[in-house]
C-alpha atoms as a PDB file:
ATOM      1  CA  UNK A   1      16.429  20.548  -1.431  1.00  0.00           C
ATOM      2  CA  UNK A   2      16.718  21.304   2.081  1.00  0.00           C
ATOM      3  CA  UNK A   3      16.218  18.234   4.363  1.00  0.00           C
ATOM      4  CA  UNK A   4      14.118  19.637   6.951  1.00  0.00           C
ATOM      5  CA  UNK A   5      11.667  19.625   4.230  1.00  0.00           C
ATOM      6  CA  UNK A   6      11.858  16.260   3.322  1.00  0.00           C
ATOM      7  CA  UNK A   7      11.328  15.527   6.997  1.00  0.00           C
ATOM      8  CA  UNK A   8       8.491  17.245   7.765  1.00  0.00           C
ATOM      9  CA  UNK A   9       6.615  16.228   4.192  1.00  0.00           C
ATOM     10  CA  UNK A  10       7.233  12.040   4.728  1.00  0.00           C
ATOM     11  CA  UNK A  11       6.044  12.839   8.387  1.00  0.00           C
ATOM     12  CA  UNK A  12       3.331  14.403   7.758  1.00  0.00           C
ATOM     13  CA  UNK A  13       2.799  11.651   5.731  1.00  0.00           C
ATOM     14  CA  UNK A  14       3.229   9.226   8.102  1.00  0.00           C
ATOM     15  CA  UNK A  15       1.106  10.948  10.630  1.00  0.00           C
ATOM     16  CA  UNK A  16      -1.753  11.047   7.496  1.00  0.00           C
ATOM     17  CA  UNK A  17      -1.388   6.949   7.240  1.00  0.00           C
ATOM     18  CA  UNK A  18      -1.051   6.557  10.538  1.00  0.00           C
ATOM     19  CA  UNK A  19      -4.547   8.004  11.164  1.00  0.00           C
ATOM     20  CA  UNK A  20      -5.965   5.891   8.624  1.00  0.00           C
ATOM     21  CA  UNK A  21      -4.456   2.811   9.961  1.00  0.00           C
ATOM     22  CA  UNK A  22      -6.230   3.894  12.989  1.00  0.00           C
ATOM     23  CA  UNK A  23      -9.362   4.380  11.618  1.00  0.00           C
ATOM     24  CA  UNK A  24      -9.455   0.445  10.820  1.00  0.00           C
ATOM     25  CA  UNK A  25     -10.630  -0.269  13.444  1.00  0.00           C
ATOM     26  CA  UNK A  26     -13.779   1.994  14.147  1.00  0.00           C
ATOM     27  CA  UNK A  27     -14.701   2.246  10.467  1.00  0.00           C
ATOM     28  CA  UNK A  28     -16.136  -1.263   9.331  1.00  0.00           C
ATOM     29  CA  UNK A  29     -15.476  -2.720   6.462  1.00  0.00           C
ATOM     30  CA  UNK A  30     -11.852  -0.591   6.439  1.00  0.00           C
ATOM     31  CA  UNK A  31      -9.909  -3.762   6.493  1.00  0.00           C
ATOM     32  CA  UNK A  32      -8.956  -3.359   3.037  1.00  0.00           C
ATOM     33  CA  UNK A  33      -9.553   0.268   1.790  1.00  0.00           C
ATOM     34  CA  UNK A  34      -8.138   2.061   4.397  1.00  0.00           C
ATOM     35  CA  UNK A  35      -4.386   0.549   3.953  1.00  0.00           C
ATOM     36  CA  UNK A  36      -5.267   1.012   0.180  1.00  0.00           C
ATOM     37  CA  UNK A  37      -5.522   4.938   0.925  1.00  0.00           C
ATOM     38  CA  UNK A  38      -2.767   4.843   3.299  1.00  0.00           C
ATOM     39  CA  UNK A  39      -0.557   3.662   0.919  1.00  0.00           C
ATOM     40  CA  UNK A  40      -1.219   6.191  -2.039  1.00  0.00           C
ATOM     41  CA  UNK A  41       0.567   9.193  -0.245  1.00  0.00           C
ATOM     42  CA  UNK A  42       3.665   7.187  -0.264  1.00  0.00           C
ATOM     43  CA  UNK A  43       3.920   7.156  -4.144  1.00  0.00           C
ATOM     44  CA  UNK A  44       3.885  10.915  -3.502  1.00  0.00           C
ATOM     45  CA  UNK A  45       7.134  10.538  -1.437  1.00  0.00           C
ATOM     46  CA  UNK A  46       9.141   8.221  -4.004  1.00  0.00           C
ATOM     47  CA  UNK A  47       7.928  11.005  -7.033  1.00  0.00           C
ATOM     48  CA  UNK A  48       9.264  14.158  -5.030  1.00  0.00           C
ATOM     49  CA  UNK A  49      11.608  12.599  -2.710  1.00  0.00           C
ATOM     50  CA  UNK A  50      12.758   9.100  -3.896  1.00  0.00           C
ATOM     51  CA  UNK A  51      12.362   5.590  -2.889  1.00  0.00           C
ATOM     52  CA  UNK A  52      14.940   6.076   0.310  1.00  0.00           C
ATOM     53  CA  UNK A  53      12.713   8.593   1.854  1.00  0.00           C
ATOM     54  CA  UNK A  54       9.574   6.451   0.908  1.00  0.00           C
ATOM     55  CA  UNK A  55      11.031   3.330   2.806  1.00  0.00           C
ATOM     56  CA  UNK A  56      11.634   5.396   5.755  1.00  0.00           C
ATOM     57  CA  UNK A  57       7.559   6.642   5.808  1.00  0.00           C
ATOM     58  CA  UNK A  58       6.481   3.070   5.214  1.00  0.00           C
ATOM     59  CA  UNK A  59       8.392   1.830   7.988  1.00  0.00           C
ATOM     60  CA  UNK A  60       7.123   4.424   9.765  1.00  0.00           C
ATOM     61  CA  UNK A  61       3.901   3.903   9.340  1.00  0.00           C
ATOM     62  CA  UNK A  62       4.459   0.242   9.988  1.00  0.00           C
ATOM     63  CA  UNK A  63       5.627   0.516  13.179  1.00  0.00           C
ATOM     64  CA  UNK A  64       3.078   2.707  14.044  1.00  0.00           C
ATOM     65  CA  UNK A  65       0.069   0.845  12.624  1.00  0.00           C
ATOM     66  CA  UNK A  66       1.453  -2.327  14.511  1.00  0.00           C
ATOM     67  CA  UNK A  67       0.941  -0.240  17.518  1.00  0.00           C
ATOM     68  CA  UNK A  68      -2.245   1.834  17.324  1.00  0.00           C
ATOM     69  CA  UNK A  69      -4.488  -0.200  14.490  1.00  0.00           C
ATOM     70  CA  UNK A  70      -6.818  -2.299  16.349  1.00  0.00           C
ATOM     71  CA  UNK A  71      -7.631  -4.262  12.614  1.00  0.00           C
ATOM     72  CA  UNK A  72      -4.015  -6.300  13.059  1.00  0.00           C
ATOM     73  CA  UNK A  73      -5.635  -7.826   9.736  1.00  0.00           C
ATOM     74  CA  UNK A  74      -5.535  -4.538   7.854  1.00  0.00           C
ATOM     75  CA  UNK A  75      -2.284  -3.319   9.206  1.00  0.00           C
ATOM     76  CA  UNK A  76      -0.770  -7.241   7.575  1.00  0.00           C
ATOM     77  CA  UNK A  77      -2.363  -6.095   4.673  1.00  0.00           C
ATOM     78  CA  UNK A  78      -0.750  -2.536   4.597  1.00  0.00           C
ATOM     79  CA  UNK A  79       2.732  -4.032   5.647  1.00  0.00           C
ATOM     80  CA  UNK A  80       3.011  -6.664   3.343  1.00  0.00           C
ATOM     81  CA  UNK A  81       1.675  -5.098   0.283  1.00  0.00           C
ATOM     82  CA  UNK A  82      -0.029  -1.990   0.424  1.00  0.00           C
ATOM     83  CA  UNK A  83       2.385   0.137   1.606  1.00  0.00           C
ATOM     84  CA  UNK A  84       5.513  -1.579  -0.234  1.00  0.00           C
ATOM     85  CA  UNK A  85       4.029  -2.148  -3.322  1.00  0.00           C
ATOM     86  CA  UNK A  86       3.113   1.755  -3.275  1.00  0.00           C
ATOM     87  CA  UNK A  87       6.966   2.073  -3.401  1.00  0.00           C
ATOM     88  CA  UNK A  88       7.933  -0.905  -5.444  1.00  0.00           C
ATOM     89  CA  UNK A  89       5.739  -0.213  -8.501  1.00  0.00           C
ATOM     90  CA  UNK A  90       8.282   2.574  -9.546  1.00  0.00           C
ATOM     91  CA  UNK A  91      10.953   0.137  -9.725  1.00  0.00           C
ATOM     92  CA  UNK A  92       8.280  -2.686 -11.816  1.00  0.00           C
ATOM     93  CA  UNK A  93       7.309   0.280 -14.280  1.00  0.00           C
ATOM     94  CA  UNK A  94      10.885   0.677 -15.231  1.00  0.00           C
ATOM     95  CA  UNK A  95      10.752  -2.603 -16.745  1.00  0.00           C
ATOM     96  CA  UNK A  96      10.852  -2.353 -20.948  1.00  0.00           C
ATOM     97  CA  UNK A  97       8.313  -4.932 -21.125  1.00  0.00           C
ATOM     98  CA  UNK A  98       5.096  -4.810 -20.780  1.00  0.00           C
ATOM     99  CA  UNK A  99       4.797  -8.685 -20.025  1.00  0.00           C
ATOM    100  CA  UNK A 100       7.503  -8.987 -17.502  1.00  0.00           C
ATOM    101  CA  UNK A 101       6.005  -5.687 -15.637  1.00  0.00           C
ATOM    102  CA  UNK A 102       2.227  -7.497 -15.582  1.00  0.00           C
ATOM    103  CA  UNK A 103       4.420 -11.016 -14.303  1.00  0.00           C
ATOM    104  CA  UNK A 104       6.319  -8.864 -11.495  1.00  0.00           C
ATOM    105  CA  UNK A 105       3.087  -7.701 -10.264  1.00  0.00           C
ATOM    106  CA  UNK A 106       0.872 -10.271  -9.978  1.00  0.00           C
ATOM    107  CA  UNK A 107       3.528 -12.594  -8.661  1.00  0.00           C
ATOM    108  CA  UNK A 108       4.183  -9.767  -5.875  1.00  0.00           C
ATOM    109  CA  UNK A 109       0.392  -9.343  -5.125  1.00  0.00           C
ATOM    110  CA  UNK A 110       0.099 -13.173  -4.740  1.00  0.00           C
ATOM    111  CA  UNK A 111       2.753 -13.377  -2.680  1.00  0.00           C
ATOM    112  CA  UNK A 112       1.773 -10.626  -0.725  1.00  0.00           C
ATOM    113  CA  UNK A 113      -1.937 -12.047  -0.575  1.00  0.00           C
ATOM    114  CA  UNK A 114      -0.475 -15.843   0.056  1.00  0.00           C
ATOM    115  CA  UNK A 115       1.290 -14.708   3.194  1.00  0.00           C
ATOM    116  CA  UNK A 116      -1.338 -12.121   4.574  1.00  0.00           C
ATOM    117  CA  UNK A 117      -3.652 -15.412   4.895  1.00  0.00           C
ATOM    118  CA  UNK A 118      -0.994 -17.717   6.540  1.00  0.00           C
ATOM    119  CA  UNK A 119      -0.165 -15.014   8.908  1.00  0.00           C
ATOM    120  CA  UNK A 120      -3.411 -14.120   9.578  1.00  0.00           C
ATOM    121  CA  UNK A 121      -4.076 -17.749  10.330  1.00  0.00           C
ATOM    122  CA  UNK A 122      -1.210 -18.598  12.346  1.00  0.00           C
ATOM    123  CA  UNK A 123       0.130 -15.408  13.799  1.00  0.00           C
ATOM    124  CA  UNK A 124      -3.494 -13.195  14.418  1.00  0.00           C
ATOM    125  CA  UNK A 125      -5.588 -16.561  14.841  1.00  0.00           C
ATOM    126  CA  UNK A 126      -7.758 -15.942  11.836  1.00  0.00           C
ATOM    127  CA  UNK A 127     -10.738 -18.807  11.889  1.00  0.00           C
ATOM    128  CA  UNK A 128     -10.172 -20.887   8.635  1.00  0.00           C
ATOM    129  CA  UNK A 129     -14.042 -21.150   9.103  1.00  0.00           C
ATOM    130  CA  UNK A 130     -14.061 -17.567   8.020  1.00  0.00           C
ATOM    131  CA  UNK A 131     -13.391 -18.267   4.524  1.00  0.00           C
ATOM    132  CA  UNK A 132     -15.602 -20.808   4.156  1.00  0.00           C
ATOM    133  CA  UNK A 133     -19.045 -20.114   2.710  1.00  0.00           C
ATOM    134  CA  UNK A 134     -21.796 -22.561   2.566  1.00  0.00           C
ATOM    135  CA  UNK A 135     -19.582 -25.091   3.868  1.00  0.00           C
ATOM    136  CA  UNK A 136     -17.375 -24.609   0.873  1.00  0.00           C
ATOM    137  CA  UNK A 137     -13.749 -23.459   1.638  1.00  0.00           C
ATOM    138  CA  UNK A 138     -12.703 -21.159  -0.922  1.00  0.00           C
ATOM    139  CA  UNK A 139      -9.681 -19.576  -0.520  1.00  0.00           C
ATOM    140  CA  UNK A 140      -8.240 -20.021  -4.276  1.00  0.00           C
ATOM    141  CA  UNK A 141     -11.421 -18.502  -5.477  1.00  0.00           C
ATOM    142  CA  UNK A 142     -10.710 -15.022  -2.902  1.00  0.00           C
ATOM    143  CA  UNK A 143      -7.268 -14.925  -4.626  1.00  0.00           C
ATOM    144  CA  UNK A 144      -8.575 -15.541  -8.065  1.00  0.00           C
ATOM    145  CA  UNK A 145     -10.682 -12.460  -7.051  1.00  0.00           C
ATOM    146  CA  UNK A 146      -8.532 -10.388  -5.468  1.00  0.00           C
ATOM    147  CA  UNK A 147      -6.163 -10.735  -8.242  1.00  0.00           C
ATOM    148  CA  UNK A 148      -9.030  -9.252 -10.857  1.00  0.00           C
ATOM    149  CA  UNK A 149      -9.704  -6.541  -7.964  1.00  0.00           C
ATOM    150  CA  UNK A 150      -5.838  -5.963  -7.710  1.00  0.00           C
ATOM    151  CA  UNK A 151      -5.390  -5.341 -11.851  1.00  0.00           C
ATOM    152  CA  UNK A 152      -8.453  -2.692 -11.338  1.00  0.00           C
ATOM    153  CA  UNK A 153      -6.094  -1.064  -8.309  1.00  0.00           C
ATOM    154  CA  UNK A 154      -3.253  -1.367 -10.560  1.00  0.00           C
ATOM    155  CA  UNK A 155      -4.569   0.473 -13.168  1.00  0.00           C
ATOM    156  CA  UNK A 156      -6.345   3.132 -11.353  1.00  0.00           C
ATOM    157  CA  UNK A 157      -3.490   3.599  -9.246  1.00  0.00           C
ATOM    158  CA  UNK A 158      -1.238   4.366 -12.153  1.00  0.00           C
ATOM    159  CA  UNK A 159      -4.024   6.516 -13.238  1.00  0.00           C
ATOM    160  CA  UNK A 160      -3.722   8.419 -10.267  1.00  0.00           C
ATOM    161  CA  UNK A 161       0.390   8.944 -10.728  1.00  0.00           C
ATOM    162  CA  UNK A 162      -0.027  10.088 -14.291  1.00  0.00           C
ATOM    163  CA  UNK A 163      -2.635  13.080 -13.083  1.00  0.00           C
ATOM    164  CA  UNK A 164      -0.465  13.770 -10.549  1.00  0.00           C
ATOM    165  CA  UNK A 165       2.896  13.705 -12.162  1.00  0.00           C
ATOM    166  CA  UNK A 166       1.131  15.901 -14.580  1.00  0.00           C
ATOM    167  CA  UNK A 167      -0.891  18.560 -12.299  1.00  0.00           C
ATOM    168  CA  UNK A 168       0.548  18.835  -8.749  1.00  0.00           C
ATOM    169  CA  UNK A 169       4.155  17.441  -9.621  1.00  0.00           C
ATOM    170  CA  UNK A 170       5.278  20.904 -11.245  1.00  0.00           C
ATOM    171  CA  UNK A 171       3.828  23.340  -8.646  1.00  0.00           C
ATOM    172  CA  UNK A 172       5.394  21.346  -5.989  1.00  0.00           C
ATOM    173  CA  UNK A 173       8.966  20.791  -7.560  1.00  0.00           C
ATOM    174  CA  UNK A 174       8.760  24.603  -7.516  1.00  0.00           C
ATOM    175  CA  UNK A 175       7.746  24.653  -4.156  1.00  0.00           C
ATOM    176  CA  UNK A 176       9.557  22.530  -2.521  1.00  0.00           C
ATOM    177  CA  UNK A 177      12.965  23.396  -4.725  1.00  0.00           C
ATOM    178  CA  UNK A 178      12.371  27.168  -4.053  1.00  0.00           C
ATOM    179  CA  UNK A 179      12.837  26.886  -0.464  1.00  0.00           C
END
């Protein structure tokens, strides 16, 4: 496949979650969803053009978001899972079993979730008040919830790769091999 075409495909990629990262900070409530979206088009990358040319769009996008997002909150949350774990599930689905796949996962989005609140604390200045509620501070309840919202992405997500791997997949192989 001719390489200008890669290029211009992960950067127009790029330039696609770039604008979302952007929006973060004019749409409210886009802390969350919007580095969800961004990071879909990136699975797109490692199906047609592998997981080399998908690290190269995150980090991209990274860079980028770290520069233009005004939700610094979002763009930790696109960085440090998001965005990888768009490119990291291929690898975790390769696993023969089913258990270890499920283990990889959650121990990733923990992770992940674990060090999006110590950064945001330390490193953006995130109020610990803010995740207090009622004078209760629940933290290990929001990532006892956000690990039933992330099995819900999960699954959706991989959803989303099997349409695709079965609709758009063959017209663009064509496509893109053709030229």
């Amino acid at each position: 496949m001719n390489r200008s075409i890669r290029i211009t495909v992960c950067s127009m990629v790029a330039a696609v979650d770039a604008v979302l990262m952007f929006l973060t900070g004019v749409i409210p409530g886009g802390t969350l969803v919007l580095p969800a979206l961004a990071g879909l088009p990136l699975i797109m990358v490692v199906i047609e053009f592998g997981k080399a040319w998908a690290w190269m769009a995150y980090l991209v996008v990274s860079l980028l978001s770290a520069l233009i997002a005004a939700d610094k909150d979002a763009v930790l949350f696109f960085i440090l899972f998001f965005g990888s774990y768009s490119i990291l599930k291929a690898e975790i689905e390769k696993r023969p079993s089913r258990a270890v796949r499920i283990l990889l996962k959650l121990v990733f989005f923990n992770a992940a979730a674990i060090a999006s609140f110590y950064l945001g604390i330390y490193l953006l200045g995130v109020p610990q008040e803010s995740f207090t509620v009622f004078g209760v501070y629940l933290p290990w309840l929001y990532l006892l919830l956000g690990n039933i919202v992330f099995i819900i992405y999960d699954y959706a997500v991989s959803l989303l790769i099997a349409e695709y791997c079965r609709k758009i997949h063959p017209r663009l192989k064509k496509w893109l091999h053709n030229r």
